[in-house]
C-alpha atoms as a PDB file:
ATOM      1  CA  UNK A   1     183.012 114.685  64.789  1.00  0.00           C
ATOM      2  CA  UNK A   2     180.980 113.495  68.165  1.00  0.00           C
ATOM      3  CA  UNK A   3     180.694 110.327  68.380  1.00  0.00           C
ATOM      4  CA  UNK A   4     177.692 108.387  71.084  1.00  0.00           C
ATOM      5  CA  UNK A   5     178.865 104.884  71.696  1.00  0.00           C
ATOM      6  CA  UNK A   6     175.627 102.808  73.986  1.00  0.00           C
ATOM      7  CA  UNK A   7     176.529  99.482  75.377  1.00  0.00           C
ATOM      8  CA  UNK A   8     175.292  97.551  78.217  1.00  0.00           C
ATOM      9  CA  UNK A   9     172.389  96.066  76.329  1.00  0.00           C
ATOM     10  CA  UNK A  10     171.156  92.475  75.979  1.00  0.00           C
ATOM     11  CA  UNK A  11     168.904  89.770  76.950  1.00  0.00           C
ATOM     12  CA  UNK A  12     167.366  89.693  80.371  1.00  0.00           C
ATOM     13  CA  UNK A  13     164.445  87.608  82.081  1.00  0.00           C
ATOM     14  CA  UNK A  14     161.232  89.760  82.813  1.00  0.00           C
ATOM     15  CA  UNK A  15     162.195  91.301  86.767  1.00  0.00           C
ATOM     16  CA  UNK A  16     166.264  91.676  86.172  1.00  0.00           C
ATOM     17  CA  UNK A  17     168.121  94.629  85.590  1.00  0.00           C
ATOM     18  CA  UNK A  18     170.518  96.098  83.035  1.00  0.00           C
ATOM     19  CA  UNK A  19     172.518  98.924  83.219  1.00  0.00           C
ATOM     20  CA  UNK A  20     173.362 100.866  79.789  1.00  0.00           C
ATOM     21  CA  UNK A  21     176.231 103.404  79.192  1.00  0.00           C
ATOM     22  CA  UNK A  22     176.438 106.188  76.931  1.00  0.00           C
ATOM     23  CA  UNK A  23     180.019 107.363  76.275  1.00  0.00           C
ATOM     24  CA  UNK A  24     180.655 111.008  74.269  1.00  0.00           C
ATOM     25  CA  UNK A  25     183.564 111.699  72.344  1.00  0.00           C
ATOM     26  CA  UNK A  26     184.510 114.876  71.755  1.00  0.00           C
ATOM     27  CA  UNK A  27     183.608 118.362  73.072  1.00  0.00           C
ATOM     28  CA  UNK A  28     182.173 118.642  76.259  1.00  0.00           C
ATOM     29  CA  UNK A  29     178.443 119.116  76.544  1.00  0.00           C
ATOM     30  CA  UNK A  30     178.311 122.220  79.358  1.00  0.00           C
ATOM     31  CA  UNK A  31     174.797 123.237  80.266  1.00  0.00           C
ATOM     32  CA  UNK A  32     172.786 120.301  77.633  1.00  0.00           C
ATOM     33  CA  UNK A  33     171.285 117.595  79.020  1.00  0.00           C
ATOM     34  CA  UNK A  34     171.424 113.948  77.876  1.00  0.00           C
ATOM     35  CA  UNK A  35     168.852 111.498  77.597  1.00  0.00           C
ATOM     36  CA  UNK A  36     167.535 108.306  76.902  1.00  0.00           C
ATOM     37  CA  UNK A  37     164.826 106.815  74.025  1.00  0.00           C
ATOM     38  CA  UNK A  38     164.158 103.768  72.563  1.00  0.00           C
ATOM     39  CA  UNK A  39     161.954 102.263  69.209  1.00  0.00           C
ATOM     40  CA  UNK A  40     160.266  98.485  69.442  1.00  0.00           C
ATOM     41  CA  UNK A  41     159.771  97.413  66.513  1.00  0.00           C
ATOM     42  CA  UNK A  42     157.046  98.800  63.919  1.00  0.00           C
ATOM     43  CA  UNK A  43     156.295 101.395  66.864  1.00  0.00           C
ATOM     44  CA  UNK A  44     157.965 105.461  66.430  1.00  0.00           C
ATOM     45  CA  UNK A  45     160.871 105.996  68.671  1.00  0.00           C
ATOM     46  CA  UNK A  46     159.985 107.583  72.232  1.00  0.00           C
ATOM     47  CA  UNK A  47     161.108 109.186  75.102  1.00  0.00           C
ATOM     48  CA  UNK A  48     162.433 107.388  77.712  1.00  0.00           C
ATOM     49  CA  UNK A  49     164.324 109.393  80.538  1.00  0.00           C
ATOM     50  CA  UNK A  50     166.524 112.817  80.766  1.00  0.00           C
ATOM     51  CA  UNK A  51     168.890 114.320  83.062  1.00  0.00           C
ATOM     52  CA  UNK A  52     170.198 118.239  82.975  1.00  0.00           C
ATOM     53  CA  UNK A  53     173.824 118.991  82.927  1.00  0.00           C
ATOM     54  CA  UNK A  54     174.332 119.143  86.852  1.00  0.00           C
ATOM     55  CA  UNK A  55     171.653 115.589  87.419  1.00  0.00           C
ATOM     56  CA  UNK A  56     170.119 117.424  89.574  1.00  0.00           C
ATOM     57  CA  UNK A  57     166.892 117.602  87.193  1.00  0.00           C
ATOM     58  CA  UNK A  58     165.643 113.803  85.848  1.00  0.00           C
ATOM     59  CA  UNK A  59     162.673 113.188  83.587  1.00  0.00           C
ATOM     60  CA  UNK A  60     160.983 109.698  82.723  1.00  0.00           C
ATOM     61  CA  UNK A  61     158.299 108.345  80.473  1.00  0.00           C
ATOM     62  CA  UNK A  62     155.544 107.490  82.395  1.00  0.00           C
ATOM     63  CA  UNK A  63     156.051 103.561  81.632  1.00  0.00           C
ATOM     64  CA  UNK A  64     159.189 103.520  83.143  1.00  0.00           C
ATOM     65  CA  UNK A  65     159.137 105.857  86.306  1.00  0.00           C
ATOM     66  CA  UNK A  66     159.540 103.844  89.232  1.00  0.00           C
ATOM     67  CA  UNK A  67     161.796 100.814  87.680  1.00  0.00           C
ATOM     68  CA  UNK A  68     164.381 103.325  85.774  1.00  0.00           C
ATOM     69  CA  UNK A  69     167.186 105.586  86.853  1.00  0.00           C
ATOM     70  CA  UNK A  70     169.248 108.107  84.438  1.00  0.00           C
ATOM     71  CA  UNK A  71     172.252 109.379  85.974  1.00  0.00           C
ATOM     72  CA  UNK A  72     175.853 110.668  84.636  1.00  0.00           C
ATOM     73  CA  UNK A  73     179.331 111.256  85.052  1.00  0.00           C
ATOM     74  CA  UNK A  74     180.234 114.502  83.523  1.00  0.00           C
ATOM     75  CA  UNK A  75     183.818 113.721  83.489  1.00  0.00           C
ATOM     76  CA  UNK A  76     183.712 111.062  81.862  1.00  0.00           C
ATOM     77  CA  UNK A  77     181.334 112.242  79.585  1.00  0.00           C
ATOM     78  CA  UNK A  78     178.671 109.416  80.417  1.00  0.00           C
ATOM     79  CA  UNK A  79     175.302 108.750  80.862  1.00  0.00           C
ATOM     80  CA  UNK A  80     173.748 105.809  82.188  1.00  0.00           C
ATOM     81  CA  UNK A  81     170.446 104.033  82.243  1.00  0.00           C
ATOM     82  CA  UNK A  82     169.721 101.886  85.220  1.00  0.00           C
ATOM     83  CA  UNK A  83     166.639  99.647  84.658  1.00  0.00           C
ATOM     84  CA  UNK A  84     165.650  97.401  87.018  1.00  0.00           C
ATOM     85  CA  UNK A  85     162.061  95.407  86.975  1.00  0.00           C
ATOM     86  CA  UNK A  86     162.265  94.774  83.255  1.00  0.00           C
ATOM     87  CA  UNK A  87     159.075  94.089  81.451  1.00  0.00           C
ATOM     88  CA  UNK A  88     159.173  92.355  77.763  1.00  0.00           C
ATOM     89  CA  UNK A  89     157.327  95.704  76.901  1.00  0.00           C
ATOM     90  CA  UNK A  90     160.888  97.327  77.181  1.00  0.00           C
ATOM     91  CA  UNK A  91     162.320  95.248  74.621  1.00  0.00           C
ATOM     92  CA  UNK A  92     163.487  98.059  72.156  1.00  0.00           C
ATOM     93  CA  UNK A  93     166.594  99.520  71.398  1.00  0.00           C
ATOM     94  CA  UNK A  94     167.716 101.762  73.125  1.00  0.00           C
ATOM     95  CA  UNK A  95     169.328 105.323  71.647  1.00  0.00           C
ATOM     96  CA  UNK A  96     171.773 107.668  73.743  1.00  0.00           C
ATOM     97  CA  UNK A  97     170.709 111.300  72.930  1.00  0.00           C
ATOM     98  CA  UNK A  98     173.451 114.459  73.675  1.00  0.00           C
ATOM     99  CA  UNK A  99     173.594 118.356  73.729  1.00  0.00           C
ATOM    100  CA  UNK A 100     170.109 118.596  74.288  1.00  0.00           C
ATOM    101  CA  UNK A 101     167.738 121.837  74.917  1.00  0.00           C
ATOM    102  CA  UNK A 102     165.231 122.451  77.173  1.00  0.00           C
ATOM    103  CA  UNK A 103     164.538 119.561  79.203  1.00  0.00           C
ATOM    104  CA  UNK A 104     165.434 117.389  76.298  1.00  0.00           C
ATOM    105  CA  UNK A 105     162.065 115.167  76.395  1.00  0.00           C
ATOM    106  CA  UNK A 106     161.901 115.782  72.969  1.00  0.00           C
ATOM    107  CA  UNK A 107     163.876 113.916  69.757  1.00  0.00           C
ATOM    108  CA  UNK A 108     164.289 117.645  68.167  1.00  0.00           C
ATOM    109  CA  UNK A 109     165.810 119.280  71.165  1.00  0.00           C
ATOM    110  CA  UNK A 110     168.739 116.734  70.439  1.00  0.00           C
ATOM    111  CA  UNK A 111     172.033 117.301  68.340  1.00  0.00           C
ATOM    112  CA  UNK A 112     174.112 113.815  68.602  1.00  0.00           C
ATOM    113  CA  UNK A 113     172.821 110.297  68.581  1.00  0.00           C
ATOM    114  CA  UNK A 114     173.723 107.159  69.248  1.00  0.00           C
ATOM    115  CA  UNK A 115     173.915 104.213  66.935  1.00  0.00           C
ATOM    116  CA  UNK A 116     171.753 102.425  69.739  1.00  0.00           C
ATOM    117  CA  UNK A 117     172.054  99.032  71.799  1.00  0.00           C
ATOM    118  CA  UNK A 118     169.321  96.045  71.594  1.00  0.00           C
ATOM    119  CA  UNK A 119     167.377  95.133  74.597  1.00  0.00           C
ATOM    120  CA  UNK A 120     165.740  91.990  74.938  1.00  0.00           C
ATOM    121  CA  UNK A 121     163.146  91.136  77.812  1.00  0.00           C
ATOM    122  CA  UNK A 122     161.740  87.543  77.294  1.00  0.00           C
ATOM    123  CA  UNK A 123     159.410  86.310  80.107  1.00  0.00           C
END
């Protein structure tokens, strides 16, 4: 019934930048934030960054603060995920999260996911 479609991902040298998009069919999400977490292999999935309804509220993991931006377009019912300074420590794929509660740091405050989009850091 809601569908998350991530793309944007793929293989980048250690100091580029990639730029993922989340796109949300269906309802609109009023008042639920969005976010962003990932899962390198043999390791749990984890946070990575969240933004409220309005953007005017962002969250990030601590390993990524600094080097990543979430941001969205609420008409278009997208969320992106700027990253710039990769590191082959953010090799992972990545998972668009949607209708969120709370702040949405956490995987149970989330609703809809994504089927998720691989990126690769080599160095």
């Amino acid at each position: 019934q809601v569908q998350l479609v991530e793309s944007g991902g793929g293989l980048v040298q250690a100091g580029g930048s990639l730029r993922l998009s989340c796109a949300a069919s269906g309802r609109t999400f009023s008042n639920n934030p969005m976010g962003w977490f990932r899962q390198a292999p043999g390791k749990e999935r984890e946070f990575v960054a969240a933004i409220s309804w309005s953007g005017g509220s962002t969250y990030y993991a601590d390993s990524v603060k600094g080097r990543f931006t979430i941001s969205r377009d609420n008409a278009k019912n997208t969320v992106y995920l700027t990253m710039n300074s990769l590191k082959p420590e953010d090799t992972a794929v990545y998972y668009c999260a949607a209708d969120g509660v709370g702040k949405g740091l956490v995987i149970g405050e989330y609703d809809y996911w994504g089927q998720g989009t691989q990126v690769t850091v080599s160095s």
